[in-house]
PDB file of N, CA and C in Angstrom:
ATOM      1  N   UNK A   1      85.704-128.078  69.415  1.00  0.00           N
ATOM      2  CA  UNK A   1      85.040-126.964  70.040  1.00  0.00           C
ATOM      3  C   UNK A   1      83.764-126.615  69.292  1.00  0.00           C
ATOM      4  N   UNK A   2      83.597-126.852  67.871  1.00  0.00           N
ATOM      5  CA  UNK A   2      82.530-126.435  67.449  1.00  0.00           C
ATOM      6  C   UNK A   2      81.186-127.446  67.801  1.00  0.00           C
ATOM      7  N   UNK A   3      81.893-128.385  67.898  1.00  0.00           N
ATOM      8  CA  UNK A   3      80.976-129.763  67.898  1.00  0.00           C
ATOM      9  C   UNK A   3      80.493-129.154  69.333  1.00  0.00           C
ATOM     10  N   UNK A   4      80.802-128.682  70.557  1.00  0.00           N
ATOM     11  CA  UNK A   4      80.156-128.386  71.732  1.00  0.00           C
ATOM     12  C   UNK A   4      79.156-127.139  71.697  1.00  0.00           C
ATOM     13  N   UNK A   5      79.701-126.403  70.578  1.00  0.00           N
ATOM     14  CA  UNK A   5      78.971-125.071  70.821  1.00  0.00           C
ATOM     15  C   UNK A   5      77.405-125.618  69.421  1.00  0.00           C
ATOM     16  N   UNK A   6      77.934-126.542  68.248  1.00  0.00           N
ATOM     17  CA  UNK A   6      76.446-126.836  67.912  1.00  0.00           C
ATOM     18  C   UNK A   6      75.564-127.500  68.619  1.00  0.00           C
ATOM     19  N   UNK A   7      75.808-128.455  69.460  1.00  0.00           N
ATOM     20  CA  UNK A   7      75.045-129.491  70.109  1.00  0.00           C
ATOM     21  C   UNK A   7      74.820-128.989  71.752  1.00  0.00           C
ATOM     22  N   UNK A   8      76.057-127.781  72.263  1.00  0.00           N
ATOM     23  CA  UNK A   8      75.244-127.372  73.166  1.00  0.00           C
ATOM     24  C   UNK A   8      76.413-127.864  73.908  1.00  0.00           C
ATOM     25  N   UNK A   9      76.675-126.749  75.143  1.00  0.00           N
ATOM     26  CA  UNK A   9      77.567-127.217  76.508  1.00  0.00           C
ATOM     27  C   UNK A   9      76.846-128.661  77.574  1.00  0.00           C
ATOM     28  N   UNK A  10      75.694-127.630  77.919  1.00  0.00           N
ATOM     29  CA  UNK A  10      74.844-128.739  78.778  1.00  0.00           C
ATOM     30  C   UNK A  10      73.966-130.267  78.544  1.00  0.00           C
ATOM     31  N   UNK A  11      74.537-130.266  77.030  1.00  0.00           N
ATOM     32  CA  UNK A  11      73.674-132.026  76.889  1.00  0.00           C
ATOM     33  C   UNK A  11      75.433-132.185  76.895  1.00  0.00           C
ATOM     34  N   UNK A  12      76.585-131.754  76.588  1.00  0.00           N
ATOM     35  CA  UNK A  12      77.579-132.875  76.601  1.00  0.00           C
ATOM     36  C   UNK A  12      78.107-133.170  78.017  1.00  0.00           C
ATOM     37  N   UNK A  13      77.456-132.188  79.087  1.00  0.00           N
ATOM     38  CA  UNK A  13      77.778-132.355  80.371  1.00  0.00           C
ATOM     39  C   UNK A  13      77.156-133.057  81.350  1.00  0.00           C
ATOM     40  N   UNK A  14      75.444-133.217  80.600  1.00  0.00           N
ATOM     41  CA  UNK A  14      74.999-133.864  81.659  1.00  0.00           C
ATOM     42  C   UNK A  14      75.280-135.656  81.036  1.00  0.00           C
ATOM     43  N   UNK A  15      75.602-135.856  79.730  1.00  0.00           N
ATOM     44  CA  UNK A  15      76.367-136.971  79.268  1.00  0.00           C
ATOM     45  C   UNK A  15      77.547-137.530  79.832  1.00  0.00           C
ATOM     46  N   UNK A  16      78.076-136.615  79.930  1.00  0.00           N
ATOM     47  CA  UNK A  16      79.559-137.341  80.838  1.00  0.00           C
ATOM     48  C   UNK A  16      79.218-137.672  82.431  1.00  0.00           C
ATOM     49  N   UNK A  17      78.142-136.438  83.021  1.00  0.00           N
ATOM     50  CA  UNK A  17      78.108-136.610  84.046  1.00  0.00           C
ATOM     51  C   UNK A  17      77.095-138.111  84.516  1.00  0.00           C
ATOM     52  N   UNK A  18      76.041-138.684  84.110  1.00  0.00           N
ATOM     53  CA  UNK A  18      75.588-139.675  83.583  1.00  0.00           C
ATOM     54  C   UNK A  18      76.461-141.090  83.152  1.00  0.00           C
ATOM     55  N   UNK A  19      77.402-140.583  82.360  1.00  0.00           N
ATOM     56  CA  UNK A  19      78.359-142.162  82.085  1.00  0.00           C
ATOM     57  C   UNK A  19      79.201-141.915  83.399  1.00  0.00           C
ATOM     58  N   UNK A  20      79.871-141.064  84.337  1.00  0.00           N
ATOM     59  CA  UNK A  20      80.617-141.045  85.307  1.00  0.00           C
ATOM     60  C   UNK A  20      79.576-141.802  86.597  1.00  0.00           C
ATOM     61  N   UNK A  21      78.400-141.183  86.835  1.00  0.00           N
ATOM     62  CA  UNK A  21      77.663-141.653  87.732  1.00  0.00           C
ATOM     63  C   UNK A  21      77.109-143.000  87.790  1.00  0.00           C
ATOM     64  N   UNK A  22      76.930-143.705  86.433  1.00  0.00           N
ATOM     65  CA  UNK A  22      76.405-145.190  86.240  1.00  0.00           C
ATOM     66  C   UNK A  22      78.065-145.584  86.721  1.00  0.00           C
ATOM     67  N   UNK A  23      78.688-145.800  85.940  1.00  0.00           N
ATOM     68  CA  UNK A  23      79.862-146.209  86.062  1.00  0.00           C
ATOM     69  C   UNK A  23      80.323-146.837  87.767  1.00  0.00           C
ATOM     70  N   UNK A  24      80.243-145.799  88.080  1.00  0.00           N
ATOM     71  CA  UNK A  24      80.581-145.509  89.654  1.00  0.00           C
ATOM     72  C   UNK A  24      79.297-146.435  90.735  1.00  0.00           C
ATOM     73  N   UNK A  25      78.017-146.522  89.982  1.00  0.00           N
ATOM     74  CA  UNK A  25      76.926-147.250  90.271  1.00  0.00           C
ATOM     75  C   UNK A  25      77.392-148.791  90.203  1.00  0.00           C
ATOM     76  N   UNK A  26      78.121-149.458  89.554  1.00  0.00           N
ATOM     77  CA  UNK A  26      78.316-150.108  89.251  1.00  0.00           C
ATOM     78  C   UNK A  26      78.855-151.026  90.364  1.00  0.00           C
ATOM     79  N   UNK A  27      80.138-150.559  90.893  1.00  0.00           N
ATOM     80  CA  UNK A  27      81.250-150.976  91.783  1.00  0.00           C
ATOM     81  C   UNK A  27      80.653-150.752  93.177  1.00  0.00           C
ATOM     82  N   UNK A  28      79.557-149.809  93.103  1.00  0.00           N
ATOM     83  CA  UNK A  28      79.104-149.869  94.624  1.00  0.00           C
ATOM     84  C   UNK A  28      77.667-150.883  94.709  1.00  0.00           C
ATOM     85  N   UNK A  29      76.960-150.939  93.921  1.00  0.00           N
ATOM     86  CA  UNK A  29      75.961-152.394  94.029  1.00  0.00           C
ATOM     87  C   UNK A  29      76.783-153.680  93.736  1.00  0.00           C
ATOM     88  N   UNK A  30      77.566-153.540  93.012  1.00  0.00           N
ATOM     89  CA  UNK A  30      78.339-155.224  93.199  1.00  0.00           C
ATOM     90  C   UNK A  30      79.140-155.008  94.804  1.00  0.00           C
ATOM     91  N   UNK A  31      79.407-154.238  95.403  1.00  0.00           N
ATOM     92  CA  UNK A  31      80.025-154.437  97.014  1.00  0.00           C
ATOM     93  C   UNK A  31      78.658-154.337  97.646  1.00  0.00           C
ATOM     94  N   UNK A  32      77.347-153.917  97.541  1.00  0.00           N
ATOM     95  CA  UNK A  32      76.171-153.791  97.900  1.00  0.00           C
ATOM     96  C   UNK A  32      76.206-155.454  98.602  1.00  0.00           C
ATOM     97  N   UNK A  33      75.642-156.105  96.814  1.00  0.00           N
ATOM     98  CA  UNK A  33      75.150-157.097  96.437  1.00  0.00           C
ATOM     99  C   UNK A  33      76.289-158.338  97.770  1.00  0.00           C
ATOM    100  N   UNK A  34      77.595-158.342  97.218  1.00  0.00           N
ATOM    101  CA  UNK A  34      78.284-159.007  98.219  1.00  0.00           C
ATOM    102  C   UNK A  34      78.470-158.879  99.812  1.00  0.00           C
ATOM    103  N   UNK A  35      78.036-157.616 100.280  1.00  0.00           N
ATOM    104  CA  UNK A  35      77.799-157.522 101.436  1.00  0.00           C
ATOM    105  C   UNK A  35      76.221-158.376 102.107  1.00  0.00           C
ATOM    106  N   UNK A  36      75.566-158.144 101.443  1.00  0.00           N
ATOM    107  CA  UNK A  36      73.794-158.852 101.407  1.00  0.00           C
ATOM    108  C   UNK A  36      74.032-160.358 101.474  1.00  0.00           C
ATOM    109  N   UNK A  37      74.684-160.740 100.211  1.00  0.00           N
ATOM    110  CA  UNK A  37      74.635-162.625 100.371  1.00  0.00           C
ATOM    111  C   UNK A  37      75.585-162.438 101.450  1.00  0.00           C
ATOM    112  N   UNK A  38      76.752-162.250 101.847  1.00  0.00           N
ATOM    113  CA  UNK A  38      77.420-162.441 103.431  1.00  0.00           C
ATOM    114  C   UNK A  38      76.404-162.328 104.527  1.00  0.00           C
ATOM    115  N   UNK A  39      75.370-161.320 105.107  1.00  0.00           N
ATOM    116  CA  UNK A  39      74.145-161.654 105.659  1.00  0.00           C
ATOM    117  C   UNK A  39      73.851-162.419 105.295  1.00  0.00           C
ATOM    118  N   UNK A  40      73.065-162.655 104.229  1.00  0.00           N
ATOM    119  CA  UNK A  40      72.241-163.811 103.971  1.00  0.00           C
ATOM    120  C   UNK A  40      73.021-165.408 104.470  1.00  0.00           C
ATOM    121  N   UNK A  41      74.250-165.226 104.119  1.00  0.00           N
ATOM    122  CA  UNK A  41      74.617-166.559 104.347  1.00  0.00           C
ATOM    123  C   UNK A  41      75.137-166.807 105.696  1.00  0.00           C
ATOM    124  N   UNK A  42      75.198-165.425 106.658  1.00  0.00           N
ATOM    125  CA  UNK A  42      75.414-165.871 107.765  1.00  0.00           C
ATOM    126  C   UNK A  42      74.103-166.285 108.430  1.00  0.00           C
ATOM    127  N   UNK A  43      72.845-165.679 108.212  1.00  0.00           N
ATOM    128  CA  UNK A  43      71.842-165.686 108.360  1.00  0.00           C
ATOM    129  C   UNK A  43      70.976-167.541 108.615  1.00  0.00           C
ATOM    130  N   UNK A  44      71.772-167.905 107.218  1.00  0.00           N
ATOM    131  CA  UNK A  44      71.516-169.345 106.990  1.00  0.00           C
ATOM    132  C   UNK A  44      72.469-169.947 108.072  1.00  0.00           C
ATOM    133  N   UNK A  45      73.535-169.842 108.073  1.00  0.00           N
ATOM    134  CA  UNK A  45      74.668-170.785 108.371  1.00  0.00           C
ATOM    135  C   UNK A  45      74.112-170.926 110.359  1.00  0.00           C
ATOM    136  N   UNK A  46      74.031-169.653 110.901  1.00  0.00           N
ATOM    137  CA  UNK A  46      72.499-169.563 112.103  1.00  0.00           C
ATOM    138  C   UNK A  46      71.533-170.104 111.716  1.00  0.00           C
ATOM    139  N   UNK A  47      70.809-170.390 111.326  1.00  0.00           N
ATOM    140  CA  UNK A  47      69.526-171.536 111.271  1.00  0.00           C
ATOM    141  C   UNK A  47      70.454-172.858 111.143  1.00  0.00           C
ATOM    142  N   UNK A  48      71.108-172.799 110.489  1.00  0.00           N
ATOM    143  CA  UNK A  48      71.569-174.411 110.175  1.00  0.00           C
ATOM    144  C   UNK A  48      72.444-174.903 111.826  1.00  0.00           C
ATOM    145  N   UNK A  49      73.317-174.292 112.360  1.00  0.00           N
ATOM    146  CA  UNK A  49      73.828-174.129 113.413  1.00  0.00           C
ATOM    147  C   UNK A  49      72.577-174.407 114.760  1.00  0.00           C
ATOM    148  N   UNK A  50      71.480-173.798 114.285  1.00  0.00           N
ATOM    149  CA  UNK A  50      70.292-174.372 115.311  1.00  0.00           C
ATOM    150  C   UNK A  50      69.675-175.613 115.371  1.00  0.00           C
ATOM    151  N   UNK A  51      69.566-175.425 113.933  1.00  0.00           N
ATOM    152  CA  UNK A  51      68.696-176.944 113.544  1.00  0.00           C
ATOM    153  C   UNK A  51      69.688-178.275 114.173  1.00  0.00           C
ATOM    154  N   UNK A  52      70.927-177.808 113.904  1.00  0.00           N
ATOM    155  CA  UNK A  52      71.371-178.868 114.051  1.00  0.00           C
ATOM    156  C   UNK A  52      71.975-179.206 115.622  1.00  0.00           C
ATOM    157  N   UNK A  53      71.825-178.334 116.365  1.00  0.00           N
ATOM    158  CA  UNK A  53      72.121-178.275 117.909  1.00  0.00           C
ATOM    159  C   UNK A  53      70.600-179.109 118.242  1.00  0.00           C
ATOM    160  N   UNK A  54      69.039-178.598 117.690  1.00  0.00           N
ATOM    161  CA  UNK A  54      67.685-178.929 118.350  1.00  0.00           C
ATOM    162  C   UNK A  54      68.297-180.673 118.160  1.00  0.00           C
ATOM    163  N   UNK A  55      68.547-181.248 116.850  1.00  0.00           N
ATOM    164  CA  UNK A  55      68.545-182.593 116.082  1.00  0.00           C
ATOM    165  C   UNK A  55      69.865-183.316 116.987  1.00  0.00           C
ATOM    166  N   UNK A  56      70.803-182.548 117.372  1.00  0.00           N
ATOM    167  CA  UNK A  56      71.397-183.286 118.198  1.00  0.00           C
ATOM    168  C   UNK A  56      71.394-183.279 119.873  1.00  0.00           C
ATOM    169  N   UNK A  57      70.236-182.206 120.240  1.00  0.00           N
ATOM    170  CA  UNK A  57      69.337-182.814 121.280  1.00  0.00           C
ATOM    171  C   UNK A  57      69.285-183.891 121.427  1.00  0.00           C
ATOM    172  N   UNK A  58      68.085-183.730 120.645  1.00  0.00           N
ATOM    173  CA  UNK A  58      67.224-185.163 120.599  1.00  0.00           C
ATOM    174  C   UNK A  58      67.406-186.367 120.274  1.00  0.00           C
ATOM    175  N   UNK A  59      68.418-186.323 119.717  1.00  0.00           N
ATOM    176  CA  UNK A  59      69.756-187.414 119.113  1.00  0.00           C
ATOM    177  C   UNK A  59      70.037-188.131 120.798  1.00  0.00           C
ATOM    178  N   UNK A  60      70.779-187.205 121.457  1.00  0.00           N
ATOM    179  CA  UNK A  60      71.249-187.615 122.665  1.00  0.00           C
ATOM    180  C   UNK A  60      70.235-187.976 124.136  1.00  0.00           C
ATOM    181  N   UNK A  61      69.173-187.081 124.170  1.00  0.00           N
ATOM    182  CA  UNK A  61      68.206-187.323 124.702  1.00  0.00           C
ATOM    183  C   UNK A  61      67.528-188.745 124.894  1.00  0.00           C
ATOM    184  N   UNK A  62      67.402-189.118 123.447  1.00  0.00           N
ATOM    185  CA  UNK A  62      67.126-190.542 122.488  1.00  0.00           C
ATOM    186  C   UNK A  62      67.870-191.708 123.232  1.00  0.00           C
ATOM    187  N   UNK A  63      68.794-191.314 123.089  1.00  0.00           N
ATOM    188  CA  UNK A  63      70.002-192.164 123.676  1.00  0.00           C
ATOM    189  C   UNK A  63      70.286-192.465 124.748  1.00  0.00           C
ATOM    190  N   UNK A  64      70.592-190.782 125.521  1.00  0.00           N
ATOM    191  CA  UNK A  64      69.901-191.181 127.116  1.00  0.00           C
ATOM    192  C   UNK A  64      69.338-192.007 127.951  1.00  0.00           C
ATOM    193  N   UNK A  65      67.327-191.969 126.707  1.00  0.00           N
ATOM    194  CA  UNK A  65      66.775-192.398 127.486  1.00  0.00           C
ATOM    195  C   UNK A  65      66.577-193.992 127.328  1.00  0.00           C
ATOM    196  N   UNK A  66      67.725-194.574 126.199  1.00  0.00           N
ATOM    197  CA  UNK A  66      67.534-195.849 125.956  1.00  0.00           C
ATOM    198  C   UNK A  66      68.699-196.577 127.155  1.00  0.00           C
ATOM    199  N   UNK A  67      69.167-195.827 127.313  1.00  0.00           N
ATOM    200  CA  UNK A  67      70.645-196.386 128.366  1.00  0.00           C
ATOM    201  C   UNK A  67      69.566-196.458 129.736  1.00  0.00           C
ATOM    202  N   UNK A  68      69.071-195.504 130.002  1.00  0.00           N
ATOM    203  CA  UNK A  68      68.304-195.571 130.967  1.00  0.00           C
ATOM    204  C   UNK A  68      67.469-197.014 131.342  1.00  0.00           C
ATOM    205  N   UNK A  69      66.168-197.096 130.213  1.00  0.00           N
ATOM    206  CA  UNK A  69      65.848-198.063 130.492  1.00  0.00           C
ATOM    207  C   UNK A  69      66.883-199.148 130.577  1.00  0.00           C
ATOM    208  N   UNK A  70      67.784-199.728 129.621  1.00  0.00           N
ATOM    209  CA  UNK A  70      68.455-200.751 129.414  1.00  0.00           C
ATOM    210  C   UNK A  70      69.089-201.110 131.107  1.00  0.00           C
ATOM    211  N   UNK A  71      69.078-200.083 131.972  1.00  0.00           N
ATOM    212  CA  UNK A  71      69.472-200.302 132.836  1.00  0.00           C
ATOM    213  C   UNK A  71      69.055-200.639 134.124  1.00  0.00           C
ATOM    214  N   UNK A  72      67.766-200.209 133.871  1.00  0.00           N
ATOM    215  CA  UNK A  72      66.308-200.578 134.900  1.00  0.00           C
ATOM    216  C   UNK A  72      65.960-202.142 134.402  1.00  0.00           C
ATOM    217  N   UNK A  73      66.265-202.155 133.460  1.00  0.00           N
ATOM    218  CA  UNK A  73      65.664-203.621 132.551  1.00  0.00           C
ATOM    219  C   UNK A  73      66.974-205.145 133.400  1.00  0.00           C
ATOM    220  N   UNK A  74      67.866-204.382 133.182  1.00  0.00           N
ATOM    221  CA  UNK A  74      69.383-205.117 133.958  1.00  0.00           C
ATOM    222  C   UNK A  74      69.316-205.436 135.521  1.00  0.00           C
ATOM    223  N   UNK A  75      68.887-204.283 136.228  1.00  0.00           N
ATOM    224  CA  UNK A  75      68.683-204.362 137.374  1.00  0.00           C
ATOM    225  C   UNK A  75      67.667-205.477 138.087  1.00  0.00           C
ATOM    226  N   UNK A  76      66.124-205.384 136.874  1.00  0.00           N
ATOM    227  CA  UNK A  76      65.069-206.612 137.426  1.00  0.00           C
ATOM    228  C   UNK A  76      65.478-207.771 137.222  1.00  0.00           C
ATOM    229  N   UNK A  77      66.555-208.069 135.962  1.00  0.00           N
ATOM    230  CA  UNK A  77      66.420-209.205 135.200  1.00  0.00           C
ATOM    231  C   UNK A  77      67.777-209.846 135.969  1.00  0.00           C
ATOM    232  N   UNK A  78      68.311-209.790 137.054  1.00  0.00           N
ATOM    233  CA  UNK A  78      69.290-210.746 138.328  1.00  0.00           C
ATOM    234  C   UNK A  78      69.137-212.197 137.919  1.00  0.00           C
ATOM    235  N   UNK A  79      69.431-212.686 138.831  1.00  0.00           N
ATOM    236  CA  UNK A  79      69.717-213.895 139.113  1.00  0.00           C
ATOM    237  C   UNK A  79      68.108-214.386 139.685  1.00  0.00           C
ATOM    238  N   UNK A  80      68.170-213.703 140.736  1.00  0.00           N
ATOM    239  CA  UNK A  80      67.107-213.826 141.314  1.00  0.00           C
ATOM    240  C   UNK A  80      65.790-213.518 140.693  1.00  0.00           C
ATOM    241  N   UNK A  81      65.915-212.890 139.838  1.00  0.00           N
ATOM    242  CA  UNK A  81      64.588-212.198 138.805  1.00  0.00           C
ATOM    243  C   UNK A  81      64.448-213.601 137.871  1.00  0.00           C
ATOM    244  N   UNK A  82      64.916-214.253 137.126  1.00  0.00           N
ATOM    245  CA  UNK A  82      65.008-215.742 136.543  1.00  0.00           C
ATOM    246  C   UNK A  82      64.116-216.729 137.748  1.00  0.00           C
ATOM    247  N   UNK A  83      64.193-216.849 138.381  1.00  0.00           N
ATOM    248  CA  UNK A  83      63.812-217.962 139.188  1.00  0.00           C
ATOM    249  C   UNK A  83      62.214-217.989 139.266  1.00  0.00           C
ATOM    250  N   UNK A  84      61.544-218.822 139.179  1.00  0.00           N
ATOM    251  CA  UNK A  84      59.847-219.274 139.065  1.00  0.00           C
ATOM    252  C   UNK A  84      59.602-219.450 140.652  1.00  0.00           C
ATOM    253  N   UNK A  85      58.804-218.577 141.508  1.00  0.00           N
ATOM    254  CA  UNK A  85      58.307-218.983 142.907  1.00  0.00           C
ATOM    255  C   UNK A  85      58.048-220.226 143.095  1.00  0.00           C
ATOM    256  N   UNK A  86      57.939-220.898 144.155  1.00  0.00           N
ATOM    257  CA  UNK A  86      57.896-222.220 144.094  1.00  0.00           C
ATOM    258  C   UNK A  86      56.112-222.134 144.008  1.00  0.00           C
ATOM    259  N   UNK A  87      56.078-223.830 144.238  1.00  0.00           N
ATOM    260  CA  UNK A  87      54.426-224.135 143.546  1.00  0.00           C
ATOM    261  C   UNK A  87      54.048-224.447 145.373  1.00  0.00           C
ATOM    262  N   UNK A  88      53.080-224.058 145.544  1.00  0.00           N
ATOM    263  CA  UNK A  88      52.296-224.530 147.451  1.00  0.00           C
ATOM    264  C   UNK A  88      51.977-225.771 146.776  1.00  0.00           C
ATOM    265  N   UNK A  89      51.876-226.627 147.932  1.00  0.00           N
ATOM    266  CA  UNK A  89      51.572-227.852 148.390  1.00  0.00           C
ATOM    267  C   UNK A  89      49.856-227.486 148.397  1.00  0.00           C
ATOM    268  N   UNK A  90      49.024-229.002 148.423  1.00  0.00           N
ATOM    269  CA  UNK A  90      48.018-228.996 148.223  1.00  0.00           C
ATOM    270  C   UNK A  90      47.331-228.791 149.521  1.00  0.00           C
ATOM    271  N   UNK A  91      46.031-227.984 149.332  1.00  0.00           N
ATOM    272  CA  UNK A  91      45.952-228.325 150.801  1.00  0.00           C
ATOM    273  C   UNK A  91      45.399-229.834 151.682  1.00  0.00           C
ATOM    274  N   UNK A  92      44.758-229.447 153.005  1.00  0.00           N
ATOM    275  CA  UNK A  92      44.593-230.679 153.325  1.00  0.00           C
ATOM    276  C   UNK A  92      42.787-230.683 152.466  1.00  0.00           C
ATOM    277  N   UNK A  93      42.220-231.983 152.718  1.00  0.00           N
ATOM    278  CA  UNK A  93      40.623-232.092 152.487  1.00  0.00           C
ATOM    279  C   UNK A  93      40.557-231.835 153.531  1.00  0.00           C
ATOM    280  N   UNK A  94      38.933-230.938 153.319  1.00  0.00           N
ATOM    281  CA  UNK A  94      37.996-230.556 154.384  1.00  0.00           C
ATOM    282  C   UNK A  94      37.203-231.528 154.671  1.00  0.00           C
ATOM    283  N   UNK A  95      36.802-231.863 155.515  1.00  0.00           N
ATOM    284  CA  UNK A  95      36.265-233.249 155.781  1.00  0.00           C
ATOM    285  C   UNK A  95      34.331-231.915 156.469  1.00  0.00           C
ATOM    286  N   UNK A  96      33.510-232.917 155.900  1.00  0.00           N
ATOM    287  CA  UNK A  96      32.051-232.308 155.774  1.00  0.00           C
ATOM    288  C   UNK A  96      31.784-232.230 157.337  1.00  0.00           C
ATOM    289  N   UNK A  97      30.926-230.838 157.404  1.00  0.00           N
ATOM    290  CA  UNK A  97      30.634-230.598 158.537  1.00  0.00           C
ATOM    291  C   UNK A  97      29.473-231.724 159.017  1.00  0.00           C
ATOM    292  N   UNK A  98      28.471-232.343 158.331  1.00  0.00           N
ATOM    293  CA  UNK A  98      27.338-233.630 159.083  1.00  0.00           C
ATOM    294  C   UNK A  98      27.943-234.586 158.016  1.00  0.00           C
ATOM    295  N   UNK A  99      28.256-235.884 159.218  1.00  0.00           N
ATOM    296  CA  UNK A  99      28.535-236.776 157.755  1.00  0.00           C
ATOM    297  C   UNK A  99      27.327-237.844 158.285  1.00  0.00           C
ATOM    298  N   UNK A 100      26.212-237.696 158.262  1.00  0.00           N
ATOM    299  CA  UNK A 100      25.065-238.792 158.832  1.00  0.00           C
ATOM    300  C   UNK A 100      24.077-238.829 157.580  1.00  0.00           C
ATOM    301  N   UNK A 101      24.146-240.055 157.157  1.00  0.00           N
ATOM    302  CA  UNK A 101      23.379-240.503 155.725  1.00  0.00           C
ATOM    303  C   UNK A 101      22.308-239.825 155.898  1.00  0.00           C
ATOM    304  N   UNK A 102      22.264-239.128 154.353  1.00  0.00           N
ATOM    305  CA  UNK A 102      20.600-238.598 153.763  1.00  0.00           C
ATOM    306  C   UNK A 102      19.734-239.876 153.590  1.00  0.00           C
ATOM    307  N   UNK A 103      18.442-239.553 154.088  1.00  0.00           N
ATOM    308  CA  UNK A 103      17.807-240.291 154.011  1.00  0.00           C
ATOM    309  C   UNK A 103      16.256-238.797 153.062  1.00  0.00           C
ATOM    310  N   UNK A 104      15.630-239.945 152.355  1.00  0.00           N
ATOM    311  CA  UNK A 104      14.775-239.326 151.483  1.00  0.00           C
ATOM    312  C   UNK A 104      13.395-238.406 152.527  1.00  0.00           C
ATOM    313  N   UNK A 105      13.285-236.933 152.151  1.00  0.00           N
ATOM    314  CA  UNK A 105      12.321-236.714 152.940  1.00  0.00           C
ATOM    315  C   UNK A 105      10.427-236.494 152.271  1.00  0.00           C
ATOM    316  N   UNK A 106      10.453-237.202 151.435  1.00  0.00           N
ATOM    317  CA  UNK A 106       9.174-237.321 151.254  1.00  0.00           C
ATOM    318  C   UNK A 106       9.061-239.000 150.849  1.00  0.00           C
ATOM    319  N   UNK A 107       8.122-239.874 151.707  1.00  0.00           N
ATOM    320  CA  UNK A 107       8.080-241.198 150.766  1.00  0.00           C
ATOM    321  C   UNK A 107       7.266-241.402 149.921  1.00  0.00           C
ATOM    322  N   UNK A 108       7.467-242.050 149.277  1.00  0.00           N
ATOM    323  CA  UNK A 108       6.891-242.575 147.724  1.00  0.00           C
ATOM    324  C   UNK A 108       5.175-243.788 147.895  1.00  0.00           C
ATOM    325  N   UNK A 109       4.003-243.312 147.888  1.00  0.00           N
ATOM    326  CA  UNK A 109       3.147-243.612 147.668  1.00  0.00           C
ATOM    327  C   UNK A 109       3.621-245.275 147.107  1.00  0.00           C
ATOM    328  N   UNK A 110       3.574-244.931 146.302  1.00  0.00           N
ATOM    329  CA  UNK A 110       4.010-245.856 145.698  1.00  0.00           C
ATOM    330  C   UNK A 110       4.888-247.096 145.802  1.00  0.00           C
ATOM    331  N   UNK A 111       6.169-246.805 146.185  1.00  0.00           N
ATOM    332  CA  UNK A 111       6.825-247.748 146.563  1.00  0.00           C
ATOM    333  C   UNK A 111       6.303-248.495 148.175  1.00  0.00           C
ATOM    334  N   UNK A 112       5.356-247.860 148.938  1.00  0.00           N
ATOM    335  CA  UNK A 112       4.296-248.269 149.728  1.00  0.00           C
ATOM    336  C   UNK A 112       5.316-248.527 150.765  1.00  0.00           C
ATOM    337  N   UNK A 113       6.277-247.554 151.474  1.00  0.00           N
ATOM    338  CA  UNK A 113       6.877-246.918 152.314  1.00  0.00           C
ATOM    339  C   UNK A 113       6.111-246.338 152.971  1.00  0.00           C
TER     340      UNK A 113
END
């Protein structure tokens, strides 16, 4: 009792009241803190849940569109798609519209024609 009345009622009260209030600070930021990373990690676990729905889109899409072709590709490539058109026959010769010998149209001085 003396020890309160030298040092005073109100510093040993706002002391206790101070170690009671941290104290108590304590247990409610660590349930703070664990409530926050649970957001946070649901937060993530949604992005990851997206990413990986967009990636298996396109995964299947991918795939889709390879079945697709493979199947247009199947359809040309028959039996009948193998085979080389045949080759035409030659035609006939054209036979010349004047067939009456050239003869030279200037004569030669010279050769005395």
């Amino acid at each position: 009792m003396a020890f309160l009345f030298r040092f005073g009622v109100r510093p040993c009260c706002l002391f206790l009241l101070f170690a009671v209030f941290f104290s108590g600070c304590q247990e409610d930021r660590s349930a703070i803190v664990k409530q926050k990373v649970q957001e946070r990690m649901e937060e993530f676990r949604a992005k990851q849940r997206i990413a990986c729905r967009i990636a298996l889109y396109e995964k299947a899409g991918r795939m889709a569109d390879s079945i697709l072709i493979a199947e247009a590709k199947q359809e040309v490539q028959d039996s009948l798609g193998r085979l080389r058109p045949f080759r035409p026959s030659q035609p006939p010769d054209v036979l010349p519209i004047d067939s009456a010998l050239v003869a030279p149209l200037f004569m030669n001085e010279a050769s005395g024609n």
